[in-house]
N, C-alpha and C. Protein backbone atom coordinates (compact mmCIF):
# COMPACT_ATOMS: atom_id res chain seq x y z
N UNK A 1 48.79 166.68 100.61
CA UNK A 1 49.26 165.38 100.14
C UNK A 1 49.50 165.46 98.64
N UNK A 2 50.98 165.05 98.45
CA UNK A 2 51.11 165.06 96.68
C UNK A 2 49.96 164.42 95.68
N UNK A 3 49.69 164.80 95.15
CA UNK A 3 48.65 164.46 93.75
C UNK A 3 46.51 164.71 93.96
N UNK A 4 47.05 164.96 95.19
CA UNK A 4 45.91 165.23 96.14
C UNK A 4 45.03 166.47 95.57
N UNK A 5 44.08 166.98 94.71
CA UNK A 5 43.00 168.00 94.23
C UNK A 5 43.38 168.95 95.22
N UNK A 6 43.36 170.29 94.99
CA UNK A 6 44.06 171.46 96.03
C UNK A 6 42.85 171.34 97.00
N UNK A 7 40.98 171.15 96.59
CA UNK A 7 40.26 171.07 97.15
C UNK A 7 40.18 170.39 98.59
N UNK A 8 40.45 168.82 97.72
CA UNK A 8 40.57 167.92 99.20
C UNK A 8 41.67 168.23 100.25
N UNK A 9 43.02 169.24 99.53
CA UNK A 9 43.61 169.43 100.46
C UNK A 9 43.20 171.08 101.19
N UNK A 10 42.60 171.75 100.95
CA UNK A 10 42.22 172.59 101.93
C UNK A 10 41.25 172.26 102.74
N UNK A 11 40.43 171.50 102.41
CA UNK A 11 39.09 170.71 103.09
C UNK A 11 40.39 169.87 104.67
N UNK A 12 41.36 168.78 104.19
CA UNK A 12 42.10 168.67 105.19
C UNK A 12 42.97 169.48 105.99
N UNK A 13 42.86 170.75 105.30
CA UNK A 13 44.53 171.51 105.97
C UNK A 13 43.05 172.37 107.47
N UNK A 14 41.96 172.66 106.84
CA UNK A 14 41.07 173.37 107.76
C UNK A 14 40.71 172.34 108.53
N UNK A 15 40.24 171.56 108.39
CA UNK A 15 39.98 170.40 109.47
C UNK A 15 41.02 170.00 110.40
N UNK A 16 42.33 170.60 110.08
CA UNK A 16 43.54 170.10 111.50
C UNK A 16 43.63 171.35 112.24
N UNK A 17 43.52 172.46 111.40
CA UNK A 17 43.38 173.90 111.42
C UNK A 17 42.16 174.04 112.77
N UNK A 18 40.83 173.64 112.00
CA UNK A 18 39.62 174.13 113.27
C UNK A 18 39.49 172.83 114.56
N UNK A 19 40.70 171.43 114.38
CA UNK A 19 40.51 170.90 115.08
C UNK A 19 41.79 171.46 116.42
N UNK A 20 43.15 172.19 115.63
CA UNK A 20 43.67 172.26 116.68
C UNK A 20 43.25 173.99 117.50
N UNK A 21 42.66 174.76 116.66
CA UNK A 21 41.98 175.34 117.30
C UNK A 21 40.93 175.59 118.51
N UNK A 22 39.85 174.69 118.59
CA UNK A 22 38.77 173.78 119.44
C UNK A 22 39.84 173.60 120.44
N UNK A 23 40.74 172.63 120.40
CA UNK A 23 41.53 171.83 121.22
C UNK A 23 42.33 173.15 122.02
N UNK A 24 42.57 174.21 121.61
CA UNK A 24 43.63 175.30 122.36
C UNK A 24 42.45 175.87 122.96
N UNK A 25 41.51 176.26 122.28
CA UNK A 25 40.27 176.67 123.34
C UNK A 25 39.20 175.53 124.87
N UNK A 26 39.38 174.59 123.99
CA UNK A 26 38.96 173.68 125.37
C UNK A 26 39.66 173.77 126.56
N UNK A 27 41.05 173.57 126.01
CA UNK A 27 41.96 173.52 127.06
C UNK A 27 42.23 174.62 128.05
N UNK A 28 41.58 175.89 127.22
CA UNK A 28 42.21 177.34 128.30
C UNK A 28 40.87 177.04 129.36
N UNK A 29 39.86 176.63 128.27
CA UNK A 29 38.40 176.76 129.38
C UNK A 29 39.21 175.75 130.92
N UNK A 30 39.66 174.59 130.35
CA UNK A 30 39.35 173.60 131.44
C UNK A 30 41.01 174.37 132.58
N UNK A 31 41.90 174.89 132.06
CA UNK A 31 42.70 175.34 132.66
C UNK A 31 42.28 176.73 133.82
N UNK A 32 41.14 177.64 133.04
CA UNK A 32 40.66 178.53 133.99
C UNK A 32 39.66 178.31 134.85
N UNK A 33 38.92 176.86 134.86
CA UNK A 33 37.86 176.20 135.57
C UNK A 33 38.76 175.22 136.68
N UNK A 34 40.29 175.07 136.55
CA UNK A 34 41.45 174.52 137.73
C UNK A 34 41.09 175.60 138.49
N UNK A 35 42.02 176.80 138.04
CA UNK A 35 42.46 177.55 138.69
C UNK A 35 41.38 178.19 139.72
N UNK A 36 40.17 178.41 139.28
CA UNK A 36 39.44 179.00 140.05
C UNK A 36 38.29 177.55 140.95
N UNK A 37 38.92 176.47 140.48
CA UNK A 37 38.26 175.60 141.13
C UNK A 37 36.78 175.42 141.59
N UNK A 38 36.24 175.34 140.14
CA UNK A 38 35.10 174.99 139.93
C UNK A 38 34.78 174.09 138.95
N UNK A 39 33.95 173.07 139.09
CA UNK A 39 33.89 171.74 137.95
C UNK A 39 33.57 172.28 136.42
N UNK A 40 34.05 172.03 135.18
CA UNK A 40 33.64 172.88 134.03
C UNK A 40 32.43 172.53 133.89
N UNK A 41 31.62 171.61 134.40
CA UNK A 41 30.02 171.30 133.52
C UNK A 41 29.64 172.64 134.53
N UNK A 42 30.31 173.82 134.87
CA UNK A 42 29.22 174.77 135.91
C UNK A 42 29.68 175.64 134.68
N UNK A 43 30.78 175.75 133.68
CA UNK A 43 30.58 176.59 132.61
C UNK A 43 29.53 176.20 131.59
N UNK A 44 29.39 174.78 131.01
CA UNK A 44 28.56 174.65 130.30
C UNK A 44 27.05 175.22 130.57
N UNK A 45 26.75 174.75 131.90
CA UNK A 45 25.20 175.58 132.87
C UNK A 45 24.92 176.56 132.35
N UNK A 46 25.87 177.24 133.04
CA UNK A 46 25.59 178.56 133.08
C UNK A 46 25.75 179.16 131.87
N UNK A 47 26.32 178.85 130.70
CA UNK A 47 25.92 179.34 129.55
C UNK A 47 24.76 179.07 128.73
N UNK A 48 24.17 178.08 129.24
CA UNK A 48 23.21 176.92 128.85
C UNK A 48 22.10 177.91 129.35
N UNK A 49 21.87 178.28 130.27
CA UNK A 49 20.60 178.61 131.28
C UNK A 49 20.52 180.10 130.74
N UNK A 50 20.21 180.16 129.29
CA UNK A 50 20.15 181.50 128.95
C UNK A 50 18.84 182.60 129.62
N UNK A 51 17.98 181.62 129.66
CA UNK A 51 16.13 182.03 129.66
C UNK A 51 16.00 180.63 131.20
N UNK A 52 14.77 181.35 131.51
CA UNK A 52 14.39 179.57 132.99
C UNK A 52 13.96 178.60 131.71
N UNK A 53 14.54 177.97 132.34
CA UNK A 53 14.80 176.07 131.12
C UNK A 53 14.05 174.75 132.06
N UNK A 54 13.49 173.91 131.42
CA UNK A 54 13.26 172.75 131.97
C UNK A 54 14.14 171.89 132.04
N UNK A 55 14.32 171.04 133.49
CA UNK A 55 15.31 170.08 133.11
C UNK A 55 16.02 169.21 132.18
N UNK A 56 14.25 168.55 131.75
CA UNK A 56 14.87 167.89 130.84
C UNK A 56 15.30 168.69 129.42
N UNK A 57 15.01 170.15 128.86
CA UNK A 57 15.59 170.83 127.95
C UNK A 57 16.93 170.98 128.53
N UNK A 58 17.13 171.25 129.43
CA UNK A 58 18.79 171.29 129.58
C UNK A 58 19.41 170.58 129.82
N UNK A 59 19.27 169.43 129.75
CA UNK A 59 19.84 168.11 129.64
C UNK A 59 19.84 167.94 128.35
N UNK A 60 19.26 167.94 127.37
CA UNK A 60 19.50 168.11 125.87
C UNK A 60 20.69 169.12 125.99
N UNK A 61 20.82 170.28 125.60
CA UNK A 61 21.23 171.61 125.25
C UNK A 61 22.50 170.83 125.80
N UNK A 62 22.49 170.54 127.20
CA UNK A 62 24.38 169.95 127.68
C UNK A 62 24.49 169.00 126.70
N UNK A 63 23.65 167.72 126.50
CA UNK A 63 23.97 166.58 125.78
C UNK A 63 24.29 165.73 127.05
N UNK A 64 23.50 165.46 128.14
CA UNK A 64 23.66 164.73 129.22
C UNK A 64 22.27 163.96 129.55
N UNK A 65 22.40 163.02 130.42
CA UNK A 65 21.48 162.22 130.86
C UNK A 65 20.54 162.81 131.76
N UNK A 66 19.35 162.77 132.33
CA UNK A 66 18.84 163.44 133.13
C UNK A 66 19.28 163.15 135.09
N UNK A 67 19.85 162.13 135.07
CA UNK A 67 20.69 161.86 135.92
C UNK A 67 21.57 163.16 136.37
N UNK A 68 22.13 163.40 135.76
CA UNK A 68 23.34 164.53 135.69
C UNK A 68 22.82 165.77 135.98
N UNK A 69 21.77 165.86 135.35
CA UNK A 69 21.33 167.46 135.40
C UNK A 69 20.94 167.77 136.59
N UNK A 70 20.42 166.71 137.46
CA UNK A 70 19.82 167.05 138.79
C UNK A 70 21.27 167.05 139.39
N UNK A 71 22.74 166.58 139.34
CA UNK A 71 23.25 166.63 139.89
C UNK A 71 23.84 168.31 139.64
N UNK A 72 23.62 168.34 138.37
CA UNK A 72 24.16 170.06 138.13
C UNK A 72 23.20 170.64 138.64
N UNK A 73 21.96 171.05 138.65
CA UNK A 73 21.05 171.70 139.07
C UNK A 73 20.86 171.67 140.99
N UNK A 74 21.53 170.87 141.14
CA UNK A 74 21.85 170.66 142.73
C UNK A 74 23.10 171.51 143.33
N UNK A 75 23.93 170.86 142.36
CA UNK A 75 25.36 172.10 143.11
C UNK A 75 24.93 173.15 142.45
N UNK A 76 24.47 174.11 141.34
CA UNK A 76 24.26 175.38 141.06
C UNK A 76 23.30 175.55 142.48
N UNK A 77 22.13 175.11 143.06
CA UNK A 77 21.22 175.81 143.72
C UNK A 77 22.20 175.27 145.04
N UNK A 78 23.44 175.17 145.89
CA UNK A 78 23.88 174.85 146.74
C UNK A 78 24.53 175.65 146.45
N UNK A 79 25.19 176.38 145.72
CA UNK A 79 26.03 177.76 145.30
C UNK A 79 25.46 179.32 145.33
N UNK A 80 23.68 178.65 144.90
CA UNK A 80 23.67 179.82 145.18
C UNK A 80 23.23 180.55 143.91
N UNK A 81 23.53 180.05 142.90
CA UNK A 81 23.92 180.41 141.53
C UNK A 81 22.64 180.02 140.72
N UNK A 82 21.58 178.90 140.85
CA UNK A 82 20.19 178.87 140.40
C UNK A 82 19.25 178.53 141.47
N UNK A 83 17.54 178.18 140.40
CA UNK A 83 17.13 178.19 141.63
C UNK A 83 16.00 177.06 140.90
N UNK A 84 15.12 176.33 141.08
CA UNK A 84 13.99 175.38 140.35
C UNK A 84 13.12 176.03 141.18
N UNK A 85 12.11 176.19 140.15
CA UNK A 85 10.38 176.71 139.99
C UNK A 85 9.65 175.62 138.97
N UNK A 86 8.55 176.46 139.27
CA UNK A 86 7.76 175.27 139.22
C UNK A 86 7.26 176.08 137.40
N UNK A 87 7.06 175.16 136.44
CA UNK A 87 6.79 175.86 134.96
C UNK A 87 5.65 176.60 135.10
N UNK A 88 5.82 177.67 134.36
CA UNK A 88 4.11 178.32 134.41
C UNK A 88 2.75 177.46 133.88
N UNK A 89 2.93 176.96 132.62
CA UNK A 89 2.23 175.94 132.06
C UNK A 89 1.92 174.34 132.48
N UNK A 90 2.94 174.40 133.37
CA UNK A 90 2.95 172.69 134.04
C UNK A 90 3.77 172.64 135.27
N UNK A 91 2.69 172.78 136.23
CA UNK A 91 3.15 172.44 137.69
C UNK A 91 4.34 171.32 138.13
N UNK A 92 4.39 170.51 137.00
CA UNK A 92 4.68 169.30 137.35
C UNK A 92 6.38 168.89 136.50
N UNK A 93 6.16 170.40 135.94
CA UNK A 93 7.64 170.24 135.21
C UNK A 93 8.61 171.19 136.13
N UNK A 94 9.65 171.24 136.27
CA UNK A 94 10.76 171.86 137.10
C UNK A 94 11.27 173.14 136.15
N UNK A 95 11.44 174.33 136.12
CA UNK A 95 12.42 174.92 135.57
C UNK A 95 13.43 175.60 136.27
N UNK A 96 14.61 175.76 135.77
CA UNK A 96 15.59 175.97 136.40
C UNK A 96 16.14 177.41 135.65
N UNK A 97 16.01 178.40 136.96
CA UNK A 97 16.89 179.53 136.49
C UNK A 97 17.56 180.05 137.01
N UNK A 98 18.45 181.23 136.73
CA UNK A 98 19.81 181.54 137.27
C UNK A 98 19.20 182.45 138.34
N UNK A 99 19.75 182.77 139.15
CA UNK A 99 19.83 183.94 140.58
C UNK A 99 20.41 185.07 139.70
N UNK A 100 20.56 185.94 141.16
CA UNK A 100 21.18 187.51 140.78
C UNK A 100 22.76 187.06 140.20
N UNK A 101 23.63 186.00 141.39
CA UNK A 101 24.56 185.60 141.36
C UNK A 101 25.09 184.69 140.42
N UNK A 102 24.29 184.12 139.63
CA UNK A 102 24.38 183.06 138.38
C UNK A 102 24.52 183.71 137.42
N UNK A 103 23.74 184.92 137.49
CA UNK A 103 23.99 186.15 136.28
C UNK A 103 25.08 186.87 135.96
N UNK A 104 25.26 187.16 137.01
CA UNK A 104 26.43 188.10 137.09
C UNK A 104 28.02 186.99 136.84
N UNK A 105 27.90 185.72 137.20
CA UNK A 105 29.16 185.00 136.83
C UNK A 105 28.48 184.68 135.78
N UNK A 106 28.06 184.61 135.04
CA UNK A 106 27.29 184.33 133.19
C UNK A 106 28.11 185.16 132.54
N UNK A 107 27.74 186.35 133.08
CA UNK A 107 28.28 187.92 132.70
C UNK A 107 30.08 187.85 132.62
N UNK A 108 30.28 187.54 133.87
CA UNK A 108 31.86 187.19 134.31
C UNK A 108 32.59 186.42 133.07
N UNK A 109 31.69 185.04 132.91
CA UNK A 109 32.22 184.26 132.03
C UNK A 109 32.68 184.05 130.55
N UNK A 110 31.99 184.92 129.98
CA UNK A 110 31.67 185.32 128.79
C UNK A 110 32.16 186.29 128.90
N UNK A 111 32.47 187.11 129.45
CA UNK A 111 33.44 188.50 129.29
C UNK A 111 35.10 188.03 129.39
N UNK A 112 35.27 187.23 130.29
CA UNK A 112 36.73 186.69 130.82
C UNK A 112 36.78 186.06 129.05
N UNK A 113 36.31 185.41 128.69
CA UNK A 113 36.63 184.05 127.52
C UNK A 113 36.51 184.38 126.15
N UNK A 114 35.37 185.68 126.01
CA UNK A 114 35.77 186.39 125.02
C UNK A 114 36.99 187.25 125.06
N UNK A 115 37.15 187.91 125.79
CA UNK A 115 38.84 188.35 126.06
C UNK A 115 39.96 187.86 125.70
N UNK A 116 39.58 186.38 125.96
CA UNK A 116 40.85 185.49 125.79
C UNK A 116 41.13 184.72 124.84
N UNK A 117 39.86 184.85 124.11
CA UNK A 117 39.89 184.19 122.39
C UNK A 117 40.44 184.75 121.52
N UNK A 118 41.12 183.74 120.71
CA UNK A 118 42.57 183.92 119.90
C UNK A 118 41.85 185.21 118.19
N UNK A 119 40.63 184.85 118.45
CA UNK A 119 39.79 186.10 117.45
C UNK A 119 40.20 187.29 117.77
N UNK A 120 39.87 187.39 119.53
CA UNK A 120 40.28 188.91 120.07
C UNK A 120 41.45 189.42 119.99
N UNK A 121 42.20 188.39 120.23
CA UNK A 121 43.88 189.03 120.42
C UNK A 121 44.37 189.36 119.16
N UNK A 122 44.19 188.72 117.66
CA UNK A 122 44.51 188.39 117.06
C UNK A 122 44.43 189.12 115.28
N UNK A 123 43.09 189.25 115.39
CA UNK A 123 42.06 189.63 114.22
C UNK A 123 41.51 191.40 114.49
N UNK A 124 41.33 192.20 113.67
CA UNK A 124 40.81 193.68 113.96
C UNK A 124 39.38 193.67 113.38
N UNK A 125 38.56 194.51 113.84
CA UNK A 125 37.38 194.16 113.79
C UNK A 125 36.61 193.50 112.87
N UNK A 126 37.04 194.17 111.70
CA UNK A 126 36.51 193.83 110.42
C UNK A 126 36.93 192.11 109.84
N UNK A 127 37.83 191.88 110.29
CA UNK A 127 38.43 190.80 110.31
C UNK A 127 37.38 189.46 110.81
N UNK A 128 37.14 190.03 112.16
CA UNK A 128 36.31 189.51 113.06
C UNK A 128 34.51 189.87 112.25
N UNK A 129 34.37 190.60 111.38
CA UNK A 129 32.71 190.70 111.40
C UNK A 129 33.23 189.79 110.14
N UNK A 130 34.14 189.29 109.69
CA UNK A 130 34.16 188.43 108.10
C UNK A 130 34.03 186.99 109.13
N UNK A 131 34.40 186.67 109.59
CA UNK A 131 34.95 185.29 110.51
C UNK A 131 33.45 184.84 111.18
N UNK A 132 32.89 185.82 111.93
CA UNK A 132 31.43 185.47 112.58
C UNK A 132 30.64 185.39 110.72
N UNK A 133 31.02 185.84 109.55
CA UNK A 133 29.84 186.18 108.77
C UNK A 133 29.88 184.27 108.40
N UNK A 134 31.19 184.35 107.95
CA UNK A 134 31.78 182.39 107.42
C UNK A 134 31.07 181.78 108.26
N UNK A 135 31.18 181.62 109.79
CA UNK A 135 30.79 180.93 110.78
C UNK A 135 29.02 180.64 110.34
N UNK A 136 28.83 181.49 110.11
CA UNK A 136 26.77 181.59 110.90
C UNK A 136 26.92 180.91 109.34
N UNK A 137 27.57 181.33 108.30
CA UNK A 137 27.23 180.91 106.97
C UNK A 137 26.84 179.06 106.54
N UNK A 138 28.07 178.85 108.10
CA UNK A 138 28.38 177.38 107.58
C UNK A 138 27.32 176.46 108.66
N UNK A 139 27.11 177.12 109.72
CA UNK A 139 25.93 177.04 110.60
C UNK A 139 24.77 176.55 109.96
N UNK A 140 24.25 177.82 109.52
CA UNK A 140 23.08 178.07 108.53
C UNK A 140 22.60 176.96 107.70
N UNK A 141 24.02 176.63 107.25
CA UNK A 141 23.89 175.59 106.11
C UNK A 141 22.95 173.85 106.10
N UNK A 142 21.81 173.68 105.43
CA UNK A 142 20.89 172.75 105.43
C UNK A 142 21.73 171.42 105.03
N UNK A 143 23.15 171.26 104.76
CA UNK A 143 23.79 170.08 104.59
C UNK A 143 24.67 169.54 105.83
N UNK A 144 24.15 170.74 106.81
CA UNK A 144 25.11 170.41 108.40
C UNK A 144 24.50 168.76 108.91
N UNK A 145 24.55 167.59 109.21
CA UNK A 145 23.93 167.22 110.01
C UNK A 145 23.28 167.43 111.27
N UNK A 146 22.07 167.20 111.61
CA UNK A 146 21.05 167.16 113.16
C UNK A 146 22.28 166.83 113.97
N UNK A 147 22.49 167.89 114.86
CA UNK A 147 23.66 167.59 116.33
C UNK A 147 22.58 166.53 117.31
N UNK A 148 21.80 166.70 117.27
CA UNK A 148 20.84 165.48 118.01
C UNK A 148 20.66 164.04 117.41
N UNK A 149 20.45 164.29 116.12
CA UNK A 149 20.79 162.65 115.40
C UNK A 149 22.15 162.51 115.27
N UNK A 150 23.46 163.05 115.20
CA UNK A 150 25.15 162.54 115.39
C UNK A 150 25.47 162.56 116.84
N UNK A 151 24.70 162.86 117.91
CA UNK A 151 25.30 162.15 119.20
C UNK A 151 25.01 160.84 119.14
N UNK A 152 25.97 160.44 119.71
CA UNK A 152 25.38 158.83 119.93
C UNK A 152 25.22 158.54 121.35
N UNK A 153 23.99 157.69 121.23
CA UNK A 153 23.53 157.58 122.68
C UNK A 153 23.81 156.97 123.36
N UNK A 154 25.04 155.87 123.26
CA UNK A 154 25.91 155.13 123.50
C UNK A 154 26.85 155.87 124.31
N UNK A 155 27.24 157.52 124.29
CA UNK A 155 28.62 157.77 124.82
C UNK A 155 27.76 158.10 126.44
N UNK A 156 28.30 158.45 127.25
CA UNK A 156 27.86 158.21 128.76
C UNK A 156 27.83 159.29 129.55
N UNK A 157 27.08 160.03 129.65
CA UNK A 157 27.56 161.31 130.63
C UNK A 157 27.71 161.12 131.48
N UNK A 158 28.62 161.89 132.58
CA UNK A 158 29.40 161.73 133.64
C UNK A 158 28.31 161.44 134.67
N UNK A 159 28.40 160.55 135.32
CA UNK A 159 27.43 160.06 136.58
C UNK A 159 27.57 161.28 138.03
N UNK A 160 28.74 161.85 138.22
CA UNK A 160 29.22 162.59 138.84
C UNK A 160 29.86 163.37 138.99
N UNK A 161 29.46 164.45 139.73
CA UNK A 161 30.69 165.91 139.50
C UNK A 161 32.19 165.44 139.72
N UNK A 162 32.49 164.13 140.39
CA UNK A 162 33.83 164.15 140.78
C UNK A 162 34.26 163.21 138.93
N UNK A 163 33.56 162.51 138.36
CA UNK A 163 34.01 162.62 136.95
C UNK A 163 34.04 163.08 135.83
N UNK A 164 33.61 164.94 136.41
CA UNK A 164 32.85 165.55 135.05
C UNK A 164 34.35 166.73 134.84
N UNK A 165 35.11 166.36 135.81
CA UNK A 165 36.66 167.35 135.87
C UNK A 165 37.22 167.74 134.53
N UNK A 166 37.99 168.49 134.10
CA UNK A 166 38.88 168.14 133.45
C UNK A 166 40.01 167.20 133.26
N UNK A 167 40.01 166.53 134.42
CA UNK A 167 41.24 165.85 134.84
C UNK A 167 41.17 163.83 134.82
N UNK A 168 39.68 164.14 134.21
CA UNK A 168 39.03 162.58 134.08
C UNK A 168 39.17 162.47 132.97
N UNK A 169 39.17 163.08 131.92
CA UNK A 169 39.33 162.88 130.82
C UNK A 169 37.87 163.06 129.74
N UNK A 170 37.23 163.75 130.70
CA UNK A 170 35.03 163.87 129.68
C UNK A 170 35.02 163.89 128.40
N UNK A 171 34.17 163.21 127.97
CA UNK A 171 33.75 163.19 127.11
C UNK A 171 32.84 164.00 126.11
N UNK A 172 33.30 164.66 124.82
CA UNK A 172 33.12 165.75 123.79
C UNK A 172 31.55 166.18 124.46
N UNK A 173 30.75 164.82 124.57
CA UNK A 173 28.89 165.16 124.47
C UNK A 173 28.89 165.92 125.67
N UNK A 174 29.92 165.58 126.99
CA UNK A 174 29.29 166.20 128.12
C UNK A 174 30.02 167.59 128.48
N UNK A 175 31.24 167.82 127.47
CA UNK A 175 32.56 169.03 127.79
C UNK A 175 31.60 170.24 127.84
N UNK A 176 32.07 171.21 128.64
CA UNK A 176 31.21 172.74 128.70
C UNK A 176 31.49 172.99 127.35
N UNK A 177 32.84 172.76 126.65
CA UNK A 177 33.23 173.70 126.06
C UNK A 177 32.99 173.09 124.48
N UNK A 178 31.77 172.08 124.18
CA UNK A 178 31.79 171.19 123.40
C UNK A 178 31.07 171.54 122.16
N UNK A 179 30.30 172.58 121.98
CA UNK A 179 29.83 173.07 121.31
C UNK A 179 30.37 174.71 120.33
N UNK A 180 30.21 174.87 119.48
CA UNK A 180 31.20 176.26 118.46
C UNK A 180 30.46 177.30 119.35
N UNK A 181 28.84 177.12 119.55
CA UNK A 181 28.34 178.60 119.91
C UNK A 181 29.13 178.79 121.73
N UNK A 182 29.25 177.52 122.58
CA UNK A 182 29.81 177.53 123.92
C UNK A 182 31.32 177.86 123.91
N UNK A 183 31.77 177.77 122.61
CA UNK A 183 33.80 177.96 122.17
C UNK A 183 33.71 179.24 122.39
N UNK A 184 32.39 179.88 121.61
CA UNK A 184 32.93 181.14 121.97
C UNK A 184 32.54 182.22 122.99
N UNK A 185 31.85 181.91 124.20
CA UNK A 185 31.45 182.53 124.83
C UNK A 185 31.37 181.92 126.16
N UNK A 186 31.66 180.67 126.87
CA UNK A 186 31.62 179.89 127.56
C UNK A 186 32.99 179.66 128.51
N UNK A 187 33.33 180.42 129.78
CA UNK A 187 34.32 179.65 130.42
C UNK A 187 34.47 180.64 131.51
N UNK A 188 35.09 180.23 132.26
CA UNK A 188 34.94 181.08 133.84
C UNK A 188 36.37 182.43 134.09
N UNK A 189 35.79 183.04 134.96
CA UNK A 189 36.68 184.00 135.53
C UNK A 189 36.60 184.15 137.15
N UNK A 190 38.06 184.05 137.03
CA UNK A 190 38.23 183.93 138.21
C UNK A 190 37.88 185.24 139.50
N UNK A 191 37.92 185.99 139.16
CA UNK A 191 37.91 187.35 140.13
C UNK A 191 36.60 187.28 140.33
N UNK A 192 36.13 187.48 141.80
CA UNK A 192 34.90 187.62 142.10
C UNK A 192 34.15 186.49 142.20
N UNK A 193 34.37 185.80 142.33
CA UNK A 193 33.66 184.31 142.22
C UNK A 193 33.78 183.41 143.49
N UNK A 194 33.65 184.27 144.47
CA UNK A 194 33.52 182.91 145.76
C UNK A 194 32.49 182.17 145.89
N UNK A 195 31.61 182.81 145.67
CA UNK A 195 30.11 181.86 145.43
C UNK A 195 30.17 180.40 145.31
N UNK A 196 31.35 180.64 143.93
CA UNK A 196 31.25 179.50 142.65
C UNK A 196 32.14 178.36 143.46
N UNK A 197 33.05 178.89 144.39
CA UNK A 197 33.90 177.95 144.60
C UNK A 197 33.58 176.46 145.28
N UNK A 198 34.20 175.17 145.05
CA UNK A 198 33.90 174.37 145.58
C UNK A 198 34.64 174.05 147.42
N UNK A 199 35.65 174.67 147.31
CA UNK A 199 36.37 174.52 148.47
C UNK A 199 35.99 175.67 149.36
């Protein structure tokens, strides 16, 4: 913008920059979660379910209601793909972890999506160890706001897998692909995945 400090204008030119970025990556996620026809909150899961998790921790980590999670934690263990145990420390808490088969599409997913990120195609290595160094830098940084105090608890997670689609229109808190560390490692592949399928 004319008269505009060069500052404030790179501060805006990166902000349309990392917003239309996000936006080309959401979109491939929710385009390869059509094709192979599986709901995307089963990418968010399964990237989510690094270690066995308690419900209600992974209902945080998605940014969903605890409502929801039993509904995710229901179609993953109807797939096949997790399983609920009981916590070592507390009988009375649920944890939820992946199968042989949850692993191996974890594995799938994150291999397919790193592949297909515009870093990979794009950038040569060194390129790429400067880009992750910026990233963690700005991460790191003690002036980020709490991602738990800027959700607002007002926005609604999807009551149901049939509105958690891409095609409903979800909302940022509940998207698989809603988070920088899930942008880059988070989204499905199709080969090998009957398990996963809903049909």
């Amino acid at each position: 913008m004319e008269g505009q400090p060069r500052g404030e204008q790179l501060d805006a030119e990166i902000l349309d920059a990392v917003s239309e970025l996000i936006g080309r990556i959401m979109a491939l996620g929710e385009s390869m979660a059509q094709q192979m026809c599986v709901p995307t909150f089963f990418i968010k899961a399964l990237h989510t379910l690094e270690r066995p998790m308690a419900m209600k921790d992974l209902g945080k980590r998605m940014h969903c209601d605890p409502s929801f999670v039993t509904v995710v934690a229901d179609l993953l263990e109807k797939k096949g793909l997790a399983r609920r145990e009981a916590h070592p420390g507390d009988r009375r808490v649920k944890n939820l972890v992946l199968t042989g088969d949850g692993l191996d599409l974890k594995h799938r997913i994150q291999s397919e999506m790193a592949a297909r990120m515009p870093w990979s195609r794009t950038l040569d290595e060194h390129e790429r160890e400067l880009l992750l160094t910026l990233i963690r830098k700005m991460l790191s940084s003690q002036n980020l706001p709490d991602t738990a105090a800027a959700d607002s608890p007002a926005d609604p997670a999807p009551a149901s897998p049939e509105s958690a689609g891409p095609e409903s229109g979800e909302s940022r808190s509940s998207h698989p692909l809603g988070e920088v560390d899930d942008i880059v490692s988070a989204a499905p592949a199709r080969a090998g995945l009957g398990q996963a399928r809903t049909g």
